[in-house]
C-alpha atoms as a PDB file:
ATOM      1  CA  UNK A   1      37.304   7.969 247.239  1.00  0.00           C
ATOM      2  CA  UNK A   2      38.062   9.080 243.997  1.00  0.00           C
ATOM      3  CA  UNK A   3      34.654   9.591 242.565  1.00  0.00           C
ATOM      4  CA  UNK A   4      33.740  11.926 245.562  1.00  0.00           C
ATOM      5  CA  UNK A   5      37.301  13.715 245.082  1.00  0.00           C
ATOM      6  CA  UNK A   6      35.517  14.655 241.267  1.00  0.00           C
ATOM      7  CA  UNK A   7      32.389  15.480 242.641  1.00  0.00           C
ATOM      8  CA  UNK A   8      34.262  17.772 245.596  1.00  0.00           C
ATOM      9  CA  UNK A   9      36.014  19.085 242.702  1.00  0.00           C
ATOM     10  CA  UNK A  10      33.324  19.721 240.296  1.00  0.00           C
ATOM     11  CA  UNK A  11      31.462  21.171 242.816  1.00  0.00           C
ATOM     12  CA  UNK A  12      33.880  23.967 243.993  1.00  0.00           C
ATOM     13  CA  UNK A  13      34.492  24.529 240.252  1.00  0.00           C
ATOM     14  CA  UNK A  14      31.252  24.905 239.581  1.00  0.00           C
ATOM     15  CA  UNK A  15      30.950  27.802 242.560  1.00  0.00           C
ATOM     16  CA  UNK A  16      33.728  29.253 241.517  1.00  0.00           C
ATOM     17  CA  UNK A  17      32.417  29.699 238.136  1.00  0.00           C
ATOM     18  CA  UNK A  18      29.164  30.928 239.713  1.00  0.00           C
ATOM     19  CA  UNK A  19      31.059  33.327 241.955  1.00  0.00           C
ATOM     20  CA  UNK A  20      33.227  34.983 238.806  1.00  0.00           C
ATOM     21  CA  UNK A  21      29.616  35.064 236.390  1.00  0.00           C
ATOM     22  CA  UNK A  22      27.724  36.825 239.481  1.00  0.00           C
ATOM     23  CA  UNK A  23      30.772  38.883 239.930  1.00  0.00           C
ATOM     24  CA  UNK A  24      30.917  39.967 236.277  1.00  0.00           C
ATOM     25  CA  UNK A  25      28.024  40.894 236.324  1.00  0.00           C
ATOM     26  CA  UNK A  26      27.432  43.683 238.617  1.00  0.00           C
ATOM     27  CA  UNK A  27      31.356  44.826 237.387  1.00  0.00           C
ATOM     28  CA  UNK A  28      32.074  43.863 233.892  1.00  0.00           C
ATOM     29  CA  UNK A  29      35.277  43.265 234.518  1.00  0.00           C
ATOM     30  CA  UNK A  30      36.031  39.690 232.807  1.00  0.00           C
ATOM     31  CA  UNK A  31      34.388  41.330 229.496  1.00  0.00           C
ATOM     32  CA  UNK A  32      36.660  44.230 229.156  1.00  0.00           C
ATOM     33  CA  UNK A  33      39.632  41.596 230.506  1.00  0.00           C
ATOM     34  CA  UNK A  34      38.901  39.451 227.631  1.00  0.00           C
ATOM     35  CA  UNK A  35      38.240  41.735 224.995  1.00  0.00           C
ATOM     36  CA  UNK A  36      41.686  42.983 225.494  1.00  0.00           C
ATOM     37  CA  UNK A  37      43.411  39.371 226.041  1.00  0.00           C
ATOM     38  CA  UNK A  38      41.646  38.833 222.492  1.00  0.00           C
ATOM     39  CA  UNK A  39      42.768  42.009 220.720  1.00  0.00           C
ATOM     40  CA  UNK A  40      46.376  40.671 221.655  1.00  0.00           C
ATOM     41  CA  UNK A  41      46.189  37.329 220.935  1.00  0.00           C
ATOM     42  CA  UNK A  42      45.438  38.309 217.702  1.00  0.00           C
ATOM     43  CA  UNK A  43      47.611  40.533 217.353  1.00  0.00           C
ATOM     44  CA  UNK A  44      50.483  38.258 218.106  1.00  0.00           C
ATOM     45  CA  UNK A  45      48.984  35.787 215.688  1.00  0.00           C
ATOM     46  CA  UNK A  46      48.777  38.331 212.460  1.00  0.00           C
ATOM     47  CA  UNK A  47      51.728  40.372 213.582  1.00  0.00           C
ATOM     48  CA  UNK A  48      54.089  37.806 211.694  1.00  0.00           C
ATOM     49  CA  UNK A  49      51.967  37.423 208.631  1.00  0.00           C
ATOM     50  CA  UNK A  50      52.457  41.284 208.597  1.00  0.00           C
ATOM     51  CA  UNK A  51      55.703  40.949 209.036  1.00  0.00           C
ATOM     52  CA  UNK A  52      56.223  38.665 205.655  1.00  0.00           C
ATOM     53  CA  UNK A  53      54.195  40.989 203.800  1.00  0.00           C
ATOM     54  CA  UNK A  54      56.114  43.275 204.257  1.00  0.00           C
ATOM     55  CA  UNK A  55      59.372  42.047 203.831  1.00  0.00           C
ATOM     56  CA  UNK A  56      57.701  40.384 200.267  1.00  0.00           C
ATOM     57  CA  UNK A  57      56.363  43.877 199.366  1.00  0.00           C
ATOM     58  CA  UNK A  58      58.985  45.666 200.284  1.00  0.00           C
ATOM     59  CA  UNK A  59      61.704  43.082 197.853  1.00  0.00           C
ATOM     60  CA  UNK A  60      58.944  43.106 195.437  1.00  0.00           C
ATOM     61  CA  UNK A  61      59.351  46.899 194.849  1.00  0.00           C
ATOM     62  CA  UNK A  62      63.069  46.801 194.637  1.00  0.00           C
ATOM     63  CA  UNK A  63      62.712  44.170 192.315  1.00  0.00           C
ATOM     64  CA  UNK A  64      60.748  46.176 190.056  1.00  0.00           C
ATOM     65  CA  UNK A  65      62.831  49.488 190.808  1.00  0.00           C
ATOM     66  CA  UNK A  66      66.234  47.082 189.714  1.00  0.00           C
ATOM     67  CA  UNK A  67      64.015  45.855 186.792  1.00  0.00           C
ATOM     68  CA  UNK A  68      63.529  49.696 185.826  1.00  0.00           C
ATOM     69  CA  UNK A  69      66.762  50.861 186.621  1.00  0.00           C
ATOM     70  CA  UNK A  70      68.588  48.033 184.399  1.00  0.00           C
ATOM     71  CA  UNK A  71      66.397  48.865 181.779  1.00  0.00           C
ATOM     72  CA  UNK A  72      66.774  52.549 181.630  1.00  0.00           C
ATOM     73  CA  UNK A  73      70.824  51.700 181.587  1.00  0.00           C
ATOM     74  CA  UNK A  74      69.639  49.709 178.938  1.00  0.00           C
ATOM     75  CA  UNK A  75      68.409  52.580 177.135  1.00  0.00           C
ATOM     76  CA  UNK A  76      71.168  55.108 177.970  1.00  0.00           C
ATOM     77  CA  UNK A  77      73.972  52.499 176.783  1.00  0.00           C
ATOM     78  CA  UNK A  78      72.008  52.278 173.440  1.00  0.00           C
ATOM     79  CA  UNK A  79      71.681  56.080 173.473  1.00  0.00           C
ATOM     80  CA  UNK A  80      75.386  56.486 174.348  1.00  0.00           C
ATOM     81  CA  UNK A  81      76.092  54.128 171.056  1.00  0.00           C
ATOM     82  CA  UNK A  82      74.191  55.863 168.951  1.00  0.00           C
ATOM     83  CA  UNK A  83      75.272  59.277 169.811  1.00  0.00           C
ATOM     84  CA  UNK A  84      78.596  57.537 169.473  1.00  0.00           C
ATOM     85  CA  UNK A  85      77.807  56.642 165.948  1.00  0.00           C
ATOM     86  CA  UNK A  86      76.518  60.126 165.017  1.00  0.00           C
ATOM     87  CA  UNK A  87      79.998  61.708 166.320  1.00  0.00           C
ATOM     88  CA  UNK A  88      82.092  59.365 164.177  1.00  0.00           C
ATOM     89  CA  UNK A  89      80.085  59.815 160.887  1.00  0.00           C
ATOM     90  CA  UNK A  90      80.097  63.617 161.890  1.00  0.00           C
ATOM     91  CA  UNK A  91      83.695  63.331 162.688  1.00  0.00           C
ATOM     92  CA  UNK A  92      83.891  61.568 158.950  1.00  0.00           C
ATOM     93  CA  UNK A  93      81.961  64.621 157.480  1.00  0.00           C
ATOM     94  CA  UNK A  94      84.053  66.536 158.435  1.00  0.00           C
ATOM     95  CA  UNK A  95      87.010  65.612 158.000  1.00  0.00           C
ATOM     96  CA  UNK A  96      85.844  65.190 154.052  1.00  0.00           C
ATOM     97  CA  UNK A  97      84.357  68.388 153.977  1.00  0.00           C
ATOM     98  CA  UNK A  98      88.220  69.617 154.667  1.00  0.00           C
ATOM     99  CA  UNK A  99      89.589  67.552 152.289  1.00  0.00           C
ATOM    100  CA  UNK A 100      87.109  68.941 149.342  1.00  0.00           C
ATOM    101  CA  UNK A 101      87.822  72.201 150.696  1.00  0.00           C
ATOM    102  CA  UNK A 102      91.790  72.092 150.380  1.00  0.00           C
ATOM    103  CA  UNK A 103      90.734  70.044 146.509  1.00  0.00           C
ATOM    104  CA  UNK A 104      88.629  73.373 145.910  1.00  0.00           C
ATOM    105  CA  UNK A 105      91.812  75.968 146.834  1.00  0.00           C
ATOM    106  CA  UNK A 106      93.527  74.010 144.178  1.00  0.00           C
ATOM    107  CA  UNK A 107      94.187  76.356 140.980  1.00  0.00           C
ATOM    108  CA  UNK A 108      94.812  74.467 138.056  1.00  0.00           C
ATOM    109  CA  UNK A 109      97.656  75.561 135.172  1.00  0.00           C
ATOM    110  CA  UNK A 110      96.412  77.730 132.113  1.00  0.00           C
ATOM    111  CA  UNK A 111      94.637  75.831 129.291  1.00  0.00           C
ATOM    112  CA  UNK A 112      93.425  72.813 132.100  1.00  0.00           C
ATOM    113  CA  UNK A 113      90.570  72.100 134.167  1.00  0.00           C
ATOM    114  CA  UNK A 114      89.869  69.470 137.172  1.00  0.00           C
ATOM    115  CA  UNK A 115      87.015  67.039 138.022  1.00  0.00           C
ATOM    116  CA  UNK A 116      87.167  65.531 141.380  1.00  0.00           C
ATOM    117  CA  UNK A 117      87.136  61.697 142.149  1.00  0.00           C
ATOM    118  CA  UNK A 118      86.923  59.353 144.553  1.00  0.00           C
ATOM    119  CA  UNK A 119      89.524  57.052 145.237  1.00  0.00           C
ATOM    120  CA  UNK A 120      87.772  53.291 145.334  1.00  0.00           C
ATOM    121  CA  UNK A 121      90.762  50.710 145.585  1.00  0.00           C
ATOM    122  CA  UNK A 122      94.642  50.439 145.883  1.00  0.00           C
ATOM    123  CA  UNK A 123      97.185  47.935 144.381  1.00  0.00           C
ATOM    124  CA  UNK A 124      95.495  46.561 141.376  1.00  0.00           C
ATOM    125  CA  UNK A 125      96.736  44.415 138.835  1.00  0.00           C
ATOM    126  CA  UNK A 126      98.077  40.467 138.461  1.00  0.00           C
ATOM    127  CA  UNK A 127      99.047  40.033 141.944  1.00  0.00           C
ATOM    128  CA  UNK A 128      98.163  43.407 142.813  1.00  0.00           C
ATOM    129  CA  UNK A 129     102.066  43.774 141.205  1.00  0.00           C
ATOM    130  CA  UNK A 130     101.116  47.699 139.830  1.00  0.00           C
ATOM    131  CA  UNK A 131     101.553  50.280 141.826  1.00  0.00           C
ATOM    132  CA  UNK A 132      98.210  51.489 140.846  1.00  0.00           C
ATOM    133  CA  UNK A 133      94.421  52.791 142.685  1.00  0.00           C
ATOM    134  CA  UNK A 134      91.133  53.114 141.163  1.00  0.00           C
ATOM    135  CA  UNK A 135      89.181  55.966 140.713  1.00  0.00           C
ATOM    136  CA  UNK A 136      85.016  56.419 140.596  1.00  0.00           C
ATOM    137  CA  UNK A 137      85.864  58.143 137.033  1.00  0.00           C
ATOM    138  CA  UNK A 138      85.567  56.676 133.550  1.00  0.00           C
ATOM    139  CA  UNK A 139      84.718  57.039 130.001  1.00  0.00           C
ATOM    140  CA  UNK A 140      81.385  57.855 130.738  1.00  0.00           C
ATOM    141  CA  UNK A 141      82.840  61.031 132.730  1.00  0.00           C
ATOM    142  CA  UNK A 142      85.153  62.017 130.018  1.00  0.00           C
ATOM    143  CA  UNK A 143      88.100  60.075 131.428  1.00  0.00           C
ATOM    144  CA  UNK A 144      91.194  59.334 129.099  1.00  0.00           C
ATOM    145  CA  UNK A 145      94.608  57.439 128.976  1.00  0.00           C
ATOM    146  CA  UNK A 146      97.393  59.475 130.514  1.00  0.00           C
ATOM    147  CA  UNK A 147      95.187  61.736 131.993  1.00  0.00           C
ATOM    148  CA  UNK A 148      97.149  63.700 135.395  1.00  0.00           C
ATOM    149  CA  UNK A 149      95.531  62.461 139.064  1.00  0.00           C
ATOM    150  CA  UNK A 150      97.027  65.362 141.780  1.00  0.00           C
ATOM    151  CA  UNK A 151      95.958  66.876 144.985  1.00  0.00           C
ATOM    152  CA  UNK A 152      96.770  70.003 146.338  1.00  0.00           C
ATOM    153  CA  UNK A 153     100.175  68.497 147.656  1.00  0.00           C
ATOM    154  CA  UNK A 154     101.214  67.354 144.734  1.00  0.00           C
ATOM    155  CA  UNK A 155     101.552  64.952 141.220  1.00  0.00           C
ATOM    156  CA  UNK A 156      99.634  61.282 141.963  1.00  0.00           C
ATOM    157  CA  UNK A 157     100.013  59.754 138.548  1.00  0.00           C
ATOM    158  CA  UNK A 158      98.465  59.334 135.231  1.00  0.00           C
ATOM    159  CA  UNK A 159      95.465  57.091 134.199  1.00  0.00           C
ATOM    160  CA  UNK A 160      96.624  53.962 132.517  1.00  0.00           C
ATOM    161  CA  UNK A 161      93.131  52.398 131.651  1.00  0.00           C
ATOM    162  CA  UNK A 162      90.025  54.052 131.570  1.00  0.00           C
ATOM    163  CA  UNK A 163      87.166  51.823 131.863  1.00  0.00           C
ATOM    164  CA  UNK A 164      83.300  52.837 131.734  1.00  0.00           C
ATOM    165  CA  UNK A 165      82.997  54.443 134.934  1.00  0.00           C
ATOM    166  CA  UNK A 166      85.973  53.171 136.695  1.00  0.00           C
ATOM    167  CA  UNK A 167      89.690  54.612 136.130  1.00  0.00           C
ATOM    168  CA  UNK A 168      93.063  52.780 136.704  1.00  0.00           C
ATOM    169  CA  UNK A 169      95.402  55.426 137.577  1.00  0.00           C
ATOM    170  CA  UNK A 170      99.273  54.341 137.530  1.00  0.00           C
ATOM    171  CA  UNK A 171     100.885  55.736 140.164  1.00  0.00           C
ATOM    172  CA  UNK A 172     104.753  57.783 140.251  1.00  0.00           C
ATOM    173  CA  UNK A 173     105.703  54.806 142.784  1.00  0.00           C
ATOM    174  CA  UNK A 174     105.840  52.395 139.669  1.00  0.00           C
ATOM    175  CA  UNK A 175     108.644  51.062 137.618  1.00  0.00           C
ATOM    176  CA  UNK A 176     107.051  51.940 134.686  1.00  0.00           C
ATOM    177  CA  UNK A 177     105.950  55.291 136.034  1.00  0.00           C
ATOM    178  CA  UNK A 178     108.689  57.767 134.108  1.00  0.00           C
ATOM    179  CA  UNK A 179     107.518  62.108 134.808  1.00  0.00           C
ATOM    180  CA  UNK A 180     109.759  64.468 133.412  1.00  0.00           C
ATOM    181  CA  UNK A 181     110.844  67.207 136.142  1.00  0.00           C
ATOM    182  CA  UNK A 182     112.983  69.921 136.514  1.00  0.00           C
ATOM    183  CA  UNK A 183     114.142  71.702 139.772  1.00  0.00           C
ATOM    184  CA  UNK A 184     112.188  74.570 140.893  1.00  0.00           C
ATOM    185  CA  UNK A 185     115.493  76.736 142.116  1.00  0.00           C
ATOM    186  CA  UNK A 186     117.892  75.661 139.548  1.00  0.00           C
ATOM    187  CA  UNK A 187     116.185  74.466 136.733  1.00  0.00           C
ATOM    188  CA  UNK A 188     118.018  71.506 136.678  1.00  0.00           C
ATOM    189  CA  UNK A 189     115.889  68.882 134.180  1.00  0.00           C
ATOM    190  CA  UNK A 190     115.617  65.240 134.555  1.00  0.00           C
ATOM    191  CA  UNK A 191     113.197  62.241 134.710  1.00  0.00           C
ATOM    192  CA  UNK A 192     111.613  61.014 137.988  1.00  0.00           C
ATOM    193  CA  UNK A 193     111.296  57.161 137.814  1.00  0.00           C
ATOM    194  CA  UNK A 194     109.266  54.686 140.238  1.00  0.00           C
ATOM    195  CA  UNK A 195     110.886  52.515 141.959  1.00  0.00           C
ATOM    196  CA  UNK A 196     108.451  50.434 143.490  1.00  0.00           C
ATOM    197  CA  UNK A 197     106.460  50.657 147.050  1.00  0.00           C
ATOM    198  CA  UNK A 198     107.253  52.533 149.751  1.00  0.00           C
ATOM    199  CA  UNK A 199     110.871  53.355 147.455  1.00  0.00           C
ATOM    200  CA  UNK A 200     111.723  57.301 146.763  1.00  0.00           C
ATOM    201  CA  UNK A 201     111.991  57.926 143.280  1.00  0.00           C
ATOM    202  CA  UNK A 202     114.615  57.974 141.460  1.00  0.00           C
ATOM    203  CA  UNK A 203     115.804  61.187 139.180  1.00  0.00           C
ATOM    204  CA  UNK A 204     117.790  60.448 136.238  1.00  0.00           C
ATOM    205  CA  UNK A 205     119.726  62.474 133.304  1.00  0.00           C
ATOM    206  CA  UNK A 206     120.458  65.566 135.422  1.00  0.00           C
ATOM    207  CA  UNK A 207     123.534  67.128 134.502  1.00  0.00           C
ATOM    208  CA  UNK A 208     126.756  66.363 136.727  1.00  0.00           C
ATOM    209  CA  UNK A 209     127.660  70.205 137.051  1.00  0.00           C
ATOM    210  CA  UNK A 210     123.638  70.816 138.378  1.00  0.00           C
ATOM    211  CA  UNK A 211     124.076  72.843 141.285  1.00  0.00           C
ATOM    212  CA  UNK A 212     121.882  70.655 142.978  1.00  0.00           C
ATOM    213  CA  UNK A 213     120.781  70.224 147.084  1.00  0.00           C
ATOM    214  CA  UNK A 214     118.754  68.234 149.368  1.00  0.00           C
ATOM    215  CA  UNK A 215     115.844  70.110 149.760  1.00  0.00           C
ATOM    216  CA  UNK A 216     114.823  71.385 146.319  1.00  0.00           C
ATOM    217  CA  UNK A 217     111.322  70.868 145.330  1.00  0.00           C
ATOM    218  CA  UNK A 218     111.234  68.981 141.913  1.00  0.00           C
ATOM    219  CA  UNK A 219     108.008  70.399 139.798  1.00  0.00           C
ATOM    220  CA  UNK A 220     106.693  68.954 136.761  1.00  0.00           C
ATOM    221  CA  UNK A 221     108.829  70.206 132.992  1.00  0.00           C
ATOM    222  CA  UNK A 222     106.200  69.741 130.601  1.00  0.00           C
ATOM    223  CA  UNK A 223     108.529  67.886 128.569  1.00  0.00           C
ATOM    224  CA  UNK A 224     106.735  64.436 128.520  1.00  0.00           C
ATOM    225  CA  UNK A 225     103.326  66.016 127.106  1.00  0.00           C
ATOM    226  CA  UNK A 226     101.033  64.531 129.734  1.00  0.00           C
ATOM    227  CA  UNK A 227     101.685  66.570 133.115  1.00  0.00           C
ATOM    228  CA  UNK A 228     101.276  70.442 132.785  1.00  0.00           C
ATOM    229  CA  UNK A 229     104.499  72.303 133.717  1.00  0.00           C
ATOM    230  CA  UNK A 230     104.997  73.554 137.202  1.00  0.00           C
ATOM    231  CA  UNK A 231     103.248  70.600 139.382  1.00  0.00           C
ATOM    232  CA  UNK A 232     105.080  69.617 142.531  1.00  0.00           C
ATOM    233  CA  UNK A 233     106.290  66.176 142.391  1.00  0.00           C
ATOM    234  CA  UNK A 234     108.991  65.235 145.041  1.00  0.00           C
ATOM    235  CA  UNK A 235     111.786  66.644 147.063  1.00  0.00           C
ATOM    236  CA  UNK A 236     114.857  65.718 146.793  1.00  0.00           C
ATOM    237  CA  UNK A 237     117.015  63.598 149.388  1.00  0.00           C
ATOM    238  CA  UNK A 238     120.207  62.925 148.569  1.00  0.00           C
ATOM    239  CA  UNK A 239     122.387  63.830 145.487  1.00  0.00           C
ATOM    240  CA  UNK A 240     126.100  62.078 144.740  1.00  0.00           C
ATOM    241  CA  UNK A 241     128.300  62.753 142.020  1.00  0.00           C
ATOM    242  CA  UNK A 242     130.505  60.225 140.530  1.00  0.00           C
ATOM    243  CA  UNK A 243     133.698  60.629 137.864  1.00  0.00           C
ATOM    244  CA  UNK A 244     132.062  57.739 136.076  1.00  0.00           C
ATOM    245  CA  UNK A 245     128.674  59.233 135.194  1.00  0.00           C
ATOM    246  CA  UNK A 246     127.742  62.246 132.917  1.00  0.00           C
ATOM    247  CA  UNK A 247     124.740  62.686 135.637  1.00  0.00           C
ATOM    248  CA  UNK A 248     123.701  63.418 138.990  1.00  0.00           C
ATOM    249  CA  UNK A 249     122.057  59.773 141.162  1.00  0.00           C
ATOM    250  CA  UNK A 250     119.637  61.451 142.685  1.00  0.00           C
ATOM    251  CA  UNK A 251     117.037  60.036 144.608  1.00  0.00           C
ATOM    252  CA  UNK A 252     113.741  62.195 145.984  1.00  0.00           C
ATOM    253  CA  UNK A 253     110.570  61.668 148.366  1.00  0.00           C
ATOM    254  CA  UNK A 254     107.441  62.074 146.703  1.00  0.00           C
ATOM    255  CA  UNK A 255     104.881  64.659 147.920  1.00  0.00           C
ATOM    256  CA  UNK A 256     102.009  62.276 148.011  1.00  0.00           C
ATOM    257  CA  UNK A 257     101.166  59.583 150.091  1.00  0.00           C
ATOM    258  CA  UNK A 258      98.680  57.411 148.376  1.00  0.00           C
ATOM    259  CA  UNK A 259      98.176  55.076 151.708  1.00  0.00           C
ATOM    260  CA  UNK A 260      96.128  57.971 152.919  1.00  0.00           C
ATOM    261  CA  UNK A 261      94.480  59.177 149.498  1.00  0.00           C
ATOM    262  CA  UNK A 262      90.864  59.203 149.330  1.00  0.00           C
ATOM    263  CA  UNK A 263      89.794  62.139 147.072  1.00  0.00           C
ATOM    264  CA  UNK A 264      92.049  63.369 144.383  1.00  0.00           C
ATOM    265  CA  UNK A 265      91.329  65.631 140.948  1.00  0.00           C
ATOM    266  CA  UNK A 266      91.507  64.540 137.329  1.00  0.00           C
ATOM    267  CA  UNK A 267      93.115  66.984 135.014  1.00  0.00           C
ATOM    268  CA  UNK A 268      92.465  67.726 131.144  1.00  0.00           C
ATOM    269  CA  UNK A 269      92.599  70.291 128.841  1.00  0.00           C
ATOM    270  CA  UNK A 270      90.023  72.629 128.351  1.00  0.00           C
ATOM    271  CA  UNK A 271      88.270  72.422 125.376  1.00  0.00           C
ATOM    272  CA  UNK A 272      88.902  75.814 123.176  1.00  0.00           C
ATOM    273  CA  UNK A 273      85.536  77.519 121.987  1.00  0.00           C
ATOM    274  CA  UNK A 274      85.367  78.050 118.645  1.00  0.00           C
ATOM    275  CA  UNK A 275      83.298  80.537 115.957  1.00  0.00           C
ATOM    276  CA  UNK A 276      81.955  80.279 113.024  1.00  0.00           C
ATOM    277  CA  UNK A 277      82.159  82.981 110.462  1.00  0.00           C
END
């Protein structure tokens, strides 16, 4: 029975087959039916491996737009720092430019002249015990012993040492710093000694019956022979009077604060012309 069931089978397959081929043929149906079945078969087969591309070209390009984009930051940042830089050494410029400005203003006494310098170290000495800074001045620039450092503001010191082309410059701060001064509204005279760092100074041999106030503006006497006459060193801060002493204990804040000195001026006597006959 159950090879004639295959043959029965085989059979009406077989005219069935027949029936659909003579059919498509006067209609063309099964063509056109197929062609289409095709077209979406593969469609639904490639429409994923679109899909990926896609999605891979698609993170591909933001890659390489995040690659750009963190590199252009890149740039800017380095930009930024640079234009940074500029501002600060422009800032620096000018802020010197005002200093050598104010340094120009400056008018020195009758019979002296000034040379700017450069102010290249602080506290010098044996355990950097001198009150003392170092200037870009020396012997080859004309510099001498006891010659007067100001600024505009006021008295800085006196060179101690003058090397080659480097100056030590002993400042009023000192203990061994002595300036003789007198007081600008009542020509009271005395001696303005260093008392060491961040101390006022202190002004010595004034006369008891000095009609002398807080406030005055000490200026240079002349009297020592190394400071001109009429340079402001110091104001005063306090004055007391005591039955025991011939003078005034004065004490006074100097003009000049060395922590922020960077430029400063040298001052020496001009040299007289002379004429033969």
């Amino acid at each position: 029975m159950r090879p004639r069931r295959l043959a029965v089978i085989a059979l009406a397959g077989l005219f069935l087959y027949l029936a659909l081929y003579t059919w498509n043929l006067r209609t063309g149906h099964l063509d056109a039916l197929t062609s289409v079945t095709g077209l979406e078969v593969t469609g639904w087969a490639l429409q994923p491996g679109r899909w990926i591309a896609d999605k891979t070209s698609d993170a591909w390009h933001q890659y390489a737009f995040l690659v750009g984009v963190e590199r252009e930051n890149e740039r800017l940042r380095q930009e930024l720092d640079r234009i940074a830089l500029e501002n600060v050494a422009l800032r620096e410029q000018a802020a010197a430019t005002r200093r050598l400005e104010r340094l120009l203003r400056f008018h020195p006494p009758k019979g002296w002249t000034t040379e700017g310098v450069r102010v290249v170290a602080q506290r010098m000495g044996p355990a950097a015990a001198l009150e003392s800074i170092l200037v870009d001045k020396g012997m080859f620039s004309g510099v001498a012993d006891d010659m007067p450092l100001v600024t505009t503001r006021g008295v800085v010191g006196r060179v101690m040492e003058s090397g080659v082309s480097i100056s030590q410059v002993l400042l009023l701060t000192d203990v061994n710093s002595a300036v003789a001064v007198v007081g600008q509204e009542h020509r009271t005279k005395g001696v303005a000694f260093g008392r060491g760092p961040g101390k006022e100074l202190a002004i010595r041999y004034m006369n008891i019956n000095a009609e002398l106030q807080p406030g005055e503006l000490l200026v240079t006497s002349g009297m020592d022979g190394i400071f001109p006459k009429g340079l402001p060193v110091a104001v005063i801060t306090r004055v007391d009077r005591s039955e025991l002493s011939l003078f005034l204990d004065v004490s006074a804040r100097p003009l000049v604060d060395v922590r922020e000195l960077e430029e400063a001026l040298l001052m020496r006597p001009a040299v007289k012309a002379t004429g033969g006959h």
